[in-house]
C-alpha atoms as a PDB file:
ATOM      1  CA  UNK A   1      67.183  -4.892 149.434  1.00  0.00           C
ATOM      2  CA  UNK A   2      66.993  -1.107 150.509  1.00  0.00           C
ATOM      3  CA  UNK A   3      67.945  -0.346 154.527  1.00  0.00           C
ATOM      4  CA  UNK A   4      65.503   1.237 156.114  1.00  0.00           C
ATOM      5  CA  UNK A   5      66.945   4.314 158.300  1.00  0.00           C
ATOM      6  CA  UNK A   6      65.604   2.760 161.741  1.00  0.00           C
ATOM      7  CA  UNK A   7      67.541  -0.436 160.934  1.00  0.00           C
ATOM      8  CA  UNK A   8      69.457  -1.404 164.428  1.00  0.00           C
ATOM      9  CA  UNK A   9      72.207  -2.713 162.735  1.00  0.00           C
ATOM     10  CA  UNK A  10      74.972  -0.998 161.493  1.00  0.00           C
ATOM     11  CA  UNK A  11      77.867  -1.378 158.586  1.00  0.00           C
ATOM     12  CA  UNK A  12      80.343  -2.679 161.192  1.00  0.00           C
ATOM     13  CA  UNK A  13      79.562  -5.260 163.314  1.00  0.00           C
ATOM     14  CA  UNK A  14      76.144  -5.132 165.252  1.00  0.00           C
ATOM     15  CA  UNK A  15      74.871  -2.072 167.032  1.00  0.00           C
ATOM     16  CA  UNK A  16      71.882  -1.404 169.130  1.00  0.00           C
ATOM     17  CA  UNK A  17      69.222   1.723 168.775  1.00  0.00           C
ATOM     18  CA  UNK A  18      70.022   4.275 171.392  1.00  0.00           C
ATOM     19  CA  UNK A  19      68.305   3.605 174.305  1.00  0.00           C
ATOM     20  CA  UNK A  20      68.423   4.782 178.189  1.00  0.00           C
ATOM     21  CA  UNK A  21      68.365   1.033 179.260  1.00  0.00           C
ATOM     22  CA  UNK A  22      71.392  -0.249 177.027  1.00  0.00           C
ATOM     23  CA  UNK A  23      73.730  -0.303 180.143  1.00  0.00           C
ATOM     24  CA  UNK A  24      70.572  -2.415 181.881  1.00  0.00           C
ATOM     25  CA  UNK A  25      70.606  -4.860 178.531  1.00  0.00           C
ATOM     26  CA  UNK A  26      74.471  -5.464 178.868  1.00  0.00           C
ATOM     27  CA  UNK A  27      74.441  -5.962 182.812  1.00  0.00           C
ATOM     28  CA  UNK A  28      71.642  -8.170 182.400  1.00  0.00           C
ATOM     29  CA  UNK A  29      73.835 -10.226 179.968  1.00  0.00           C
ATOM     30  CA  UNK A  30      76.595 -10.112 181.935  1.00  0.00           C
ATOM     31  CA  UNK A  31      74.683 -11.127 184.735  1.00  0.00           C
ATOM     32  CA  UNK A  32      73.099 -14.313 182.990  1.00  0.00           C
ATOM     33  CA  UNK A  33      76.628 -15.067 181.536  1.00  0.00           C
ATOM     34  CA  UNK A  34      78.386 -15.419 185.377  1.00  0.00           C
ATOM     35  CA  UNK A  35      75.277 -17.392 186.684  1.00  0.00           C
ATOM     36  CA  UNK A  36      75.711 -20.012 183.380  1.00  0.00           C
ATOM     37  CA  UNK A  37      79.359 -20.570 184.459  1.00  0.00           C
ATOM     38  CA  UNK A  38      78.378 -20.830 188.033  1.00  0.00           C
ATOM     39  CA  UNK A  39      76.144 -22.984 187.330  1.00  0.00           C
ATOM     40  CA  UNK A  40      78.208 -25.015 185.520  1.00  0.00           C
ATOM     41  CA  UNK A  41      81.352 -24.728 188.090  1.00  0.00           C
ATOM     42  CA  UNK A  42      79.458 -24.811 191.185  1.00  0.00           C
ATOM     43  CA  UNK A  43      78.599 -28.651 190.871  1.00  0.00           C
ATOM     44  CA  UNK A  44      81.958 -29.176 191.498  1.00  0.00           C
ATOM     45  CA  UNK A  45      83.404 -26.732 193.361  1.00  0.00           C
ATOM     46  CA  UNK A  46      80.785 -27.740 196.478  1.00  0.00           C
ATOM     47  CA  UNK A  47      79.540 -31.644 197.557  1.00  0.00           C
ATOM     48  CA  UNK A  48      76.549 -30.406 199.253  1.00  0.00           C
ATOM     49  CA  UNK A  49      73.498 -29.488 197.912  1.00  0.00           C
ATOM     50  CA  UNK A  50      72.220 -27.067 199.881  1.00  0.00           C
ATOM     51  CA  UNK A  51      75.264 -25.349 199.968  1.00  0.00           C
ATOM     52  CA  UNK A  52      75.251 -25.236 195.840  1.00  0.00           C
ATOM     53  CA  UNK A  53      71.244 -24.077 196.581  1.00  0.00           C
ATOM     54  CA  UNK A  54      71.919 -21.176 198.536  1.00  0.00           C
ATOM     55  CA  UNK A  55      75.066 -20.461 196.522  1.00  0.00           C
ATOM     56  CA  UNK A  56      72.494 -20.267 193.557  1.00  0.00           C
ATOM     57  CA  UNK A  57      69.505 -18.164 194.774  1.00  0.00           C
ATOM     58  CA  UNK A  58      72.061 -15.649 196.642  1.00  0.00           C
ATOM     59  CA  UNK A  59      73.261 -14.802 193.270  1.00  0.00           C
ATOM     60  CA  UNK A  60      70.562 -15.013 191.467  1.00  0.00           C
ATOM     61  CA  UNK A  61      68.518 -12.494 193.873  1.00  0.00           C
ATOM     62  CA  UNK A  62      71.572 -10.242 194.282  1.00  0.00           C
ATOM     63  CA  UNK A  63      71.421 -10.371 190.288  1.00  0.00           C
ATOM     64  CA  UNK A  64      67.935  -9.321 190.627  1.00  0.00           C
ATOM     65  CA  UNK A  65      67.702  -6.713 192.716  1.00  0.00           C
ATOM     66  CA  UNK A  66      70.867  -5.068 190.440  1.00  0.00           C
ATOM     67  CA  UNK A  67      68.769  -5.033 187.692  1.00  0.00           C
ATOM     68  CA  UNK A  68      65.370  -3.982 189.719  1.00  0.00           C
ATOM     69  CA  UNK A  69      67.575  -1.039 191.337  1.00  0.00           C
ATOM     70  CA  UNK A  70      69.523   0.068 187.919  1.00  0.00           C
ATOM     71  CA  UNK A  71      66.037  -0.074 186.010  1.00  0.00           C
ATOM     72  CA  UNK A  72      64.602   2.198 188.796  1.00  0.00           C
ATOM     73  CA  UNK A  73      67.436   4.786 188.596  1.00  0.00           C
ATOM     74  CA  UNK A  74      67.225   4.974 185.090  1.00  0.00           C
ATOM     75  CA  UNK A  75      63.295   5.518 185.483  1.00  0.00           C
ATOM     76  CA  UNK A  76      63.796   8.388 188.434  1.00  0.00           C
ATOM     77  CA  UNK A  77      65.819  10.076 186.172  1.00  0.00           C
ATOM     78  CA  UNK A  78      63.355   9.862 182.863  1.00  0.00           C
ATOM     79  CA  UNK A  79      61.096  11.026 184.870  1.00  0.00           C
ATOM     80  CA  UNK A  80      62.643  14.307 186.403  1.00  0.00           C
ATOM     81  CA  UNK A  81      64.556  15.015 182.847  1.00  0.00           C
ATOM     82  CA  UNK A  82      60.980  14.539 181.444  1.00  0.00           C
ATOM     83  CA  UNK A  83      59.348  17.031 184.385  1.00  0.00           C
ATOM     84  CA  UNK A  84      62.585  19.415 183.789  1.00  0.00           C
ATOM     85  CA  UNK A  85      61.356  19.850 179.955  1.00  0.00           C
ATOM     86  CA  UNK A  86      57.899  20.259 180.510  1.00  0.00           C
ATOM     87  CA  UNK A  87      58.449  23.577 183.101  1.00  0.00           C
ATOM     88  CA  UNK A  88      61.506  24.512 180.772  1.00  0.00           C
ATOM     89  CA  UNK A  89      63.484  27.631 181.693  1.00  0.00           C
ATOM     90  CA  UNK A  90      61.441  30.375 183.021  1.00  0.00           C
END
């Protein structure tokens, strides 16, 4: 089978097409990675439930807004790169 040029892999080990919202991707994973083992440690770690409730939804809405507030940076500054090319140096 031929590779096409556009392929996202690469010879070594698995890479990812360039893209302004790879560091979002890999925070996002990171993210979901901590809340799976807090999920899994945080039956045990506290007896009541509301306390493991509000220990869930606190991070998972601090995880949220990181990733609302890093995709809006990263948009912001599309944008004005993007407005920067169009008037070009005059």
């Amino acid at each position: 089978m031929k590779k096409e040029a556009s392929s996202v892999t690469g010879r070594k080990g698995m890479t990812v097409a360039p893209s302004p919202f790879n560091e979002v991707k890999l925070d996002l994973g990171v993210i979901l990675t901590v809340g799976l083992v807090l999920l899994l440690v945080q039956g045990k770690a506290l007896d009541s439930l509301l306390a493991q409730l509000l220990v869930l939804a606190s991070y998972g809405l601090l995880g949220m807004l990181w990733i609302v507030v890093r995709t809006r940076r990263i948009m912001a500054r599309l944008a004005r790169d993007r407005e920067q090319s169009s008037h070009g140096p005059q």
